[in-house]
Protein backbone atom coordinates (compact mmCIF):
# COMPACT_ATOMS: atom_id res chain seq x y z
CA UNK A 1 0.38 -6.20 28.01
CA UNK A 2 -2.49 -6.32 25.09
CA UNK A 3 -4.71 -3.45 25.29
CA UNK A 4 -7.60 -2.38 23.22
CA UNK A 5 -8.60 -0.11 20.67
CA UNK A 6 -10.94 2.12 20.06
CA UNK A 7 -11.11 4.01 16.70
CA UNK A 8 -14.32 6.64 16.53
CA UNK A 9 -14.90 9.04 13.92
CA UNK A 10 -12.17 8.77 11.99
CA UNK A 11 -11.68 10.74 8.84
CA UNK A 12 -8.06 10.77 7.12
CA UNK A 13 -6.55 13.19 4.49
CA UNK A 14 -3.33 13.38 2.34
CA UNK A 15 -3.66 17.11 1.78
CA UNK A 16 -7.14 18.35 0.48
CA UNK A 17 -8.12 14.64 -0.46
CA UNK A 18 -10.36 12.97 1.61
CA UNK A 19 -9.08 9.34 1.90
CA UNK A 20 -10.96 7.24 4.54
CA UNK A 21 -14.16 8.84 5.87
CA UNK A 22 -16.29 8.58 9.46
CA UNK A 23 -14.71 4.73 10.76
CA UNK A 24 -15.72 3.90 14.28
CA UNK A 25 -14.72 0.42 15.49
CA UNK A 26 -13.44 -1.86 18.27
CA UNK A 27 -10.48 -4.08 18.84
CA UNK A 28 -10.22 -6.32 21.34
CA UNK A 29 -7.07 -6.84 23.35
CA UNK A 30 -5.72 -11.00 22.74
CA UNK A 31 -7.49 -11.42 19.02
CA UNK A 32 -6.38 -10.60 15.27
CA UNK A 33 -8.75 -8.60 13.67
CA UNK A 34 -8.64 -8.15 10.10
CA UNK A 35 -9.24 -5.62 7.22
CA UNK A 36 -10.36 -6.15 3.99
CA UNK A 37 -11.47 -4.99 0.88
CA UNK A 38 -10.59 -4.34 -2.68
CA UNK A 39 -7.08 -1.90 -3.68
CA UNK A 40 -7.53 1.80 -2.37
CA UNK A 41 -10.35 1.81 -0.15
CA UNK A 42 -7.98 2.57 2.72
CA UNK A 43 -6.87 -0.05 4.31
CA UNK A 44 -3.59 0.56 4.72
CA UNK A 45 -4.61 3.86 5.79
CA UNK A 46 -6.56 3.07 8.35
CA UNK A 47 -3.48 0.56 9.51
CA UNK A 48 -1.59 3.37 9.58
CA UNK A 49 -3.00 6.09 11.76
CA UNK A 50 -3.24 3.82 14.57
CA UNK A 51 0.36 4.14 15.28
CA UNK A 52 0.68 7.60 13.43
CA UNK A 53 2.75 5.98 10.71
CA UNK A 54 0.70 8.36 8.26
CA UNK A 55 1.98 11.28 9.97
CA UNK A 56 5.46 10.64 7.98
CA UNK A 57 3.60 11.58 4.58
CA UNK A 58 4.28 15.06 3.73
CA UNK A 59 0.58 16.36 4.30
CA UNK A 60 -1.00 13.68 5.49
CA UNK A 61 -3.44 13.93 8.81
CA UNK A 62 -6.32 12.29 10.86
CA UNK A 63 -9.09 13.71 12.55
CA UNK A 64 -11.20 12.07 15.07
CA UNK A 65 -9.75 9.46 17.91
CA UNK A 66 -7.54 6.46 18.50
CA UNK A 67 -7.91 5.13 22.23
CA UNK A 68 -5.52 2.75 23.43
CA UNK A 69 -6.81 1.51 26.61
CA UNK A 70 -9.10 4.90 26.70
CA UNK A 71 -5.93 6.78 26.17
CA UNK A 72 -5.67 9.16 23.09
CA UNK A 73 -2.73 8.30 21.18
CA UNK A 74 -3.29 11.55 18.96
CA UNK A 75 -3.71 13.65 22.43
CA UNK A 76 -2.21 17.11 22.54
CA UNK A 77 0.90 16.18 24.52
CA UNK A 78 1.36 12.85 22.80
CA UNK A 79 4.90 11.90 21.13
CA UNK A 80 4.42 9.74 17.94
CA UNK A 81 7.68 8.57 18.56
CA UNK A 82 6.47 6.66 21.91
CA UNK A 83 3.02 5.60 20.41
CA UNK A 84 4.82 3.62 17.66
CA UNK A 85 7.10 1.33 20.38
CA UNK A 86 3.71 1.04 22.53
CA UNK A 87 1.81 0.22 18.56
CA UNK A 88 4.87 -1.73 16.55
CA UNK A 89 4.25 -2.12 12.94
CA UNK A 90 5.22 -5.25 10.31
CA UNK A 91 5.48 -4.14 6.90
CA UNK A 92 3.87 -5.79 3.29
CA UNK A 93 7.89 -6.60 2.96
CA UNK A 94 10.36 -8.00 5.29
CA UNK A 95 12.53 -4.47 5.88
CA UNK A 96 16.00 -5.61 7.91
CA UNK A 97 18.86 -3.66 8.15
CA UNK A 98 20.35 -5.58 5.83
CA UNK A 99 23.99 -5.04 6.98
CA UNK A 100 23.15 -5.09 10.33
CA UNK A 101 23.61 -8.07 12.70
CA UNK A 102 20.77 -10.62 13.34
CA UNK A 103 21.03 -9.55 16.92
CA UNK A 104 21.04 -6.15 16.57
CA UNK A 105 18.55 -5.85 14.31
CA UNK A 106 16.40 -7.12 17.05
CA UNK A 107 17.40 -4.68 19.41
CA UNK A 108 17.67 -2.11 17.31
CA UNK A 109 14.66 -0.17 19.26
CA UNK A 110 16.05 -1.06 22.38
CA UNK A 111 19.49 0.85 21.69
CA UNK A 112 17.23 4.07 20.31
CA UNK A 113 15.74 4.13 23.73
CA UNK A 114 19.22 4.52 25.23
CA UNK A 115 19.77 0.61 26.28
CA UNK A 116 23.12 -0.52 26.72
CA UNK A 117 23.63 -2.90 28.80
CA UNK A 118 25.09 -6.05 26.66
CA UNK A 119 23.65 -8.73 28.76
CA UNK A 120 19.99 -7.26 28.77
CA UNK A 121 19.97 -6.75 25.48
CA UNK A 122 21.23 -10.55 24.55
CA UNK A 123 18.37 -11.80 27.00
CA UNK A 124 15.94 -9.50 24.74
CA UNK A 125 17.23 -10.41 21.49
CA UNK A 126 16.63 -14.50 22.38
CA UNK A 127 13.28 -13.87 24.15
CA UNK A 128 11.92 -12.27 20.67
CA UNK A 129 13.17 -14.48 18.43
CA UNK A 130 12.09 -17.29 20.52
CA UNK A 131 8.81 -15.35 20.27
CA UNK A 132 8.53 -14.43 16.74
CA UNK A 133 9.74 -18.70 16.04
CA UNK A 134 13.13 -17.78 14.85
CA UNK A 135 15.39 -18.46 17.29
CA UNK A 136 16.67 -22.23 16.44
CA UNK A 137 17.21 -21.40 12.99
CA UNK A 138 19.76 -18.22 13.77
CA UNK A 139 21.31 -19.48 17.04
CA UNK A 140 24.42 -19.88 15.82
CA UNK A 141 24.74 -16.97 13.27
CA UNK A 142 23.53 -14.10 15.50
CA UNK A 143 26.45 -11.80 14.14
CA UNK A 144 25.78 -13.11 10.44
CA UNK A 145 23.65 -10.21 8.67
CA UNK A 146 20.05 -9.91 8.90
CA UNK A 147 19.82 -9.86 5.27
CA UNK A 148 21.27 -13.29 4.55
CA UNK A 149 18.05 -14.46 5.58
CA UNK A 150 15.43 -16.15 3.40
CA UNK A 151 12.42 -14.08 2.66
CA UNK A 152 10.16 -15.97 5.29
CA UNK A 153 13.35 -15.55 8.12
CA UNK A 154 13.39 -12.36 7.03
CA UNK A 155 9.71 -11.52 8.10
CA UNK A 156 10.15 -13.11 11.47
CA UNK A 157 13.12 -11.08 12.53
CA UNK A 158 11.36 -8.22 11.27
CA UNK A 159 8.54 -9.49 13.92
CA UNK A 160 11.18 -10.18 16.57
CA UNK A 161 12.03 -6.46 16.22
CA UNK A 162 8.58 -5.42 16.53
CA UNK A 163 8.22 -7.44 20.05
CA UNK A 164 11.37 -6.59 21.23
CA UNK A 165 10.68 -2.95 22.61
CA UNK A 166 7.34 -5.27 24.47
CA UNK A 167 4.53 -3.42 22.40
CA UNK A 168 0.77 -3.27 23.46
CA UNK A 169 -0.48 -3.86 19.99
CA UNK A 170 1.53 -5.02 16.52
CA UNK A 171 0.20 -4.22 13.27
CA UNK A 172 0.78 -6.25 9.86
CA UNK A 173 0.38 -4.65 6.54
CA UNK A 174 -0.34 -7.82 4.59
CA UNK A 175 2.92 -9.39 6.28
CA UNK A 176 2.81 -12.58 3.79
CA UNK A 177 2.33 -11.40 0.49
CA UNK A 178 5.28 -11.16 -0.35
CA UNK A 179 6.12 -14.88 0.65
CA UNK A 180 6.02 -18.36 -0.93
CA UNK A 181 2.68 -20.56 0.78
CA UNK A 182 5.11 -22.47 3.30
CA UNK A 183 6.40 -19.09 4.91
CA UNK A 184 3.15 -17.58 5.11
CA UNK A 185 1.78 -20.83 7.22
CA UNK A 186 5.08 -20.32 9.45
CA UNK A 187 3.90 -16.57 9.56
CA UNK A 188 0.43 -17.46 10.12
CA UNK A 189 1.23 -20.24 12.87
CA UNK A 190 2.92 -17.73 14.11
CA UNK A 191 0.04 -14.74 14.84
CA UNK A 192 -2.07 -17.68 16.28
CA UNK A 193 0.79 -17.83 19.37
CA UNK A 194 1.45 -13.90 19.59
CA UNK A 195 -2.59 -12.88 19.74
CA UNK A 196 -1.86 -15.23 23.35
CA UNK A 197 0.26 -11.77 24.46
CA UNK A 198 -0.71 -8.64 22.00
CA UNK A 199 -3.38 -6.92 20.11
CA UNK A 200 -3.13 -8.31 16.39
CA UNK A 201 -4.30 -5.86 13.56
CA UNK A 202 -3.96 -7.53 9.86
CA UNK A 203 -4.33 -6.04 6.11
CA UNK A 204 -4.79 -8.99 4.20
CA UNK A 205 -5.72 -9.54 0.56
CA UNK A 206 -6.23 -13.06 0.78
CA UNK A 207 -9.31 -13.92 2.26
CA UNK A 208 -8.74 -17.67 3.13
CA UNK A 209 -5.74 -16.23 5.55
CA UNK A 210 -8.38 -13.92 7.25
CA UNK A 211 -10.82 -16.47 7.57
CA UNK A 212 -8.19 -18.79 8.91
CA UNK A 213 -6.22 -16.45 11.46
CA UNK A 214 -8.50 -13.52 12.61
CA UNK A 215 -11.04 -13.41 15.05
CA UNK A 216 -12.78 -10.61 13.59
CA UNK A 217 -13.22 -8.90 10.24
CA UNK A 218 -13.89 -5.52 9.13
CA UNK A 219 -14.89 -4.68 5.59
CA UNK A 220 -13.53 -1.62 3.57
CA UNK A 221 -14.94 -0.68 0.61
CA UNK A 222 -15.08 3.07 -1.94
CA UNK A 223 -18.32 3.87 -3.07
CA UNK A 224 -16.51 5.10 -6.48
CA UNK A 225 -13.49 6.69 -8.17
CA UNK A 226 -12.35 9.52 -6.27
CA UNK A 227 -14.34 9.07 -3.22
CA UNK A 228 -13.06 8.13 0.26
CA UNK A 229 -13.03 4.54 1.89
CA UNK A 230 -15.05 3.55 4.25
CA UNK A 231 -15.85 1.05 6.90
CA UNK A 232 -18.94 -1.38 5.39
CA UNK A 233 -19.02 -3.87 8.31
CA UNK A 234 -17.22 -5.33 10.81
CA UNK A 235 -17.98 -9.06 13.05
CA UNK A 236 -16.70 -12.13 14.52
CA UNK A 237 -14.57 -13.80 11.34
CA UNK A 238 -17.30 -16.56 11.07
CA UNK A 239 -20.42 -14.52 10.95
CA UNK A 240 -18.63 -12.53 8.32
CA UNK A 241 -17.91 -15.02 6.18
CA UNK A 242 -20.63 -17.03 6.20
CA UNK A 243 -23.72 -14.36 7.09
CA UNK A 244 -22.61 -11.05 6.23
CA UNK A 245 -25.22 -8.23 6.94
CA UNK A 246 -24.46 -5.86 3.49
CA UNK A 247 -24.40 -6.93 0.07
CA UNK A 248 -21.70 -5.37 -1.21
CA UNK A 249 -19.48 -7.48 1.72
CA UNK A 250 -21.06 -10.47 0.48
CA UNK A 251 -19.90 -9.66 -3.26
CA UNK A 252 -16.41 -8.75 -2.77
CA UNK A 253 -15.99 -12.44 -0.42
CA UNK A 254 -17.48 -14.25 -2.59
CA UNK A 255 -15.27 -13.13 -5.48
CA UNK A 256 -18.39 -10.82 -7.67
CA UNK A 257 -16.06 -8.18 -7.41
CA UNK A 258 -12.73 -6.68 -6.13
């Protein structure tokens, strides 16, 4: 079930720097919102702490909260372990197991939460790559491995894994920049259908795709060298694009800088 988020006062560190300063925003459960905003102005960063992903850098923290349906995922008693099945993650490049089996690289999550049962975790494995558009091209070479997959396939079963363990939310870290144009309409097509069931959170570069896909846009930017990102803006996709409210948001889409 898609749930919201809600991200206020947010301040994250690798060590003694200060990366991504005081970001307080919304997303809304059934749309794709999307982050831009020129290299290092945290991002990726931001992507990260909202399934504790950052956690796994030596150092690395948040303060401030992360609410997933008022819930806070960086509460006291809170494993990060469950908060990244409930907040799946699609990385900048498709990451299979590449020896592994198309199937069970899709279940893969299911069998780390202790999931046996063969027949379930067929009916799981079909239902995701049905979901993540996948499952006509690979019907027939389930046990074939994941890795003989082109680069585009490749992204999609990496998808299919995400939705297999039935996430709230699913996060992409610029999941088509590493692709040739017709994969990354396949990949695209492809968020429009799955913001239907989850919570869709997108680092893009490419500011045509976030016009195209997302619903709303927020706007990262560093005020210089050294000094932590920060949230500029955020609004609906269209009001962004073509009426943004800051300057500096209006620069960087129109191509003055970044």
């Amino acid at each position: 079930m898609a749930k919201r988020l809600d991200i206020k006062d947010l301040n994250i560190y690798y060590g003694d720097f200060h990366a991504v300063k005081d970001v307080t925003l919304e997303v809304p459960p059934r749309c794709i919102t999307a982050f831009i905003g020129p290299s290092g102005c945290g991002k990726s960063t931001v992507l990260r702490t909202l399934n504790r992903m950052h956690e796994v850098t030596p150092g690395a923290y948040a303060e401030g909260s992360v609410l997933l349906d008022g819930e806070d995922i960086y509460g006291r008693n809170v494993d990060p372990v469950s908060v990244r099945a409930t907040i799946g993650m699609v990385f900048q490049r498709p990451n299979p197991f590449p020896t592994m089996s198309i199937r069970d690289n899709v279940v893969a999550g299911l069998r780390l939460q202790g999931v046996r049962n063969r027949a379930e975790l067929d009916e799981v494995a079909e239902r995701s790559l049905r979901g993540a558009n996948l499952w006509e091209e690979v019907k027939d070479r389930l046990d074939k491995p994941g890795g003989g997959l082109s680069g585009g396939q490749q992204q999609r079963l990496c998808i299919a894994r995400a939705i297999a363990v039935s996430p709230d939310v699913l996060l992409m870290d610029e999941p088509c920049s590493a692709l040739d144009p017709i994969s990354t309409l396949a990949i695209e097509d492809l968020m429009g259908e799955l913001k239907k069931e989850y919570t869709i959170v997108i680092v893009t570069h490419n500011m045509q795709q976030a016009a195209r896909v997302s619903d709303q846009t927020a706007f990262f930017n560093l005020e210089g060298a050294g000094q932590p990102g920060q949230l500029v803006e955020i609004s609906d996709t269209e009001t962004m694009f073509s009426n943004p409210t800051k300057k500096e948001t209006e620069d960087y889409i129109s191509g003055r800088f970044g």
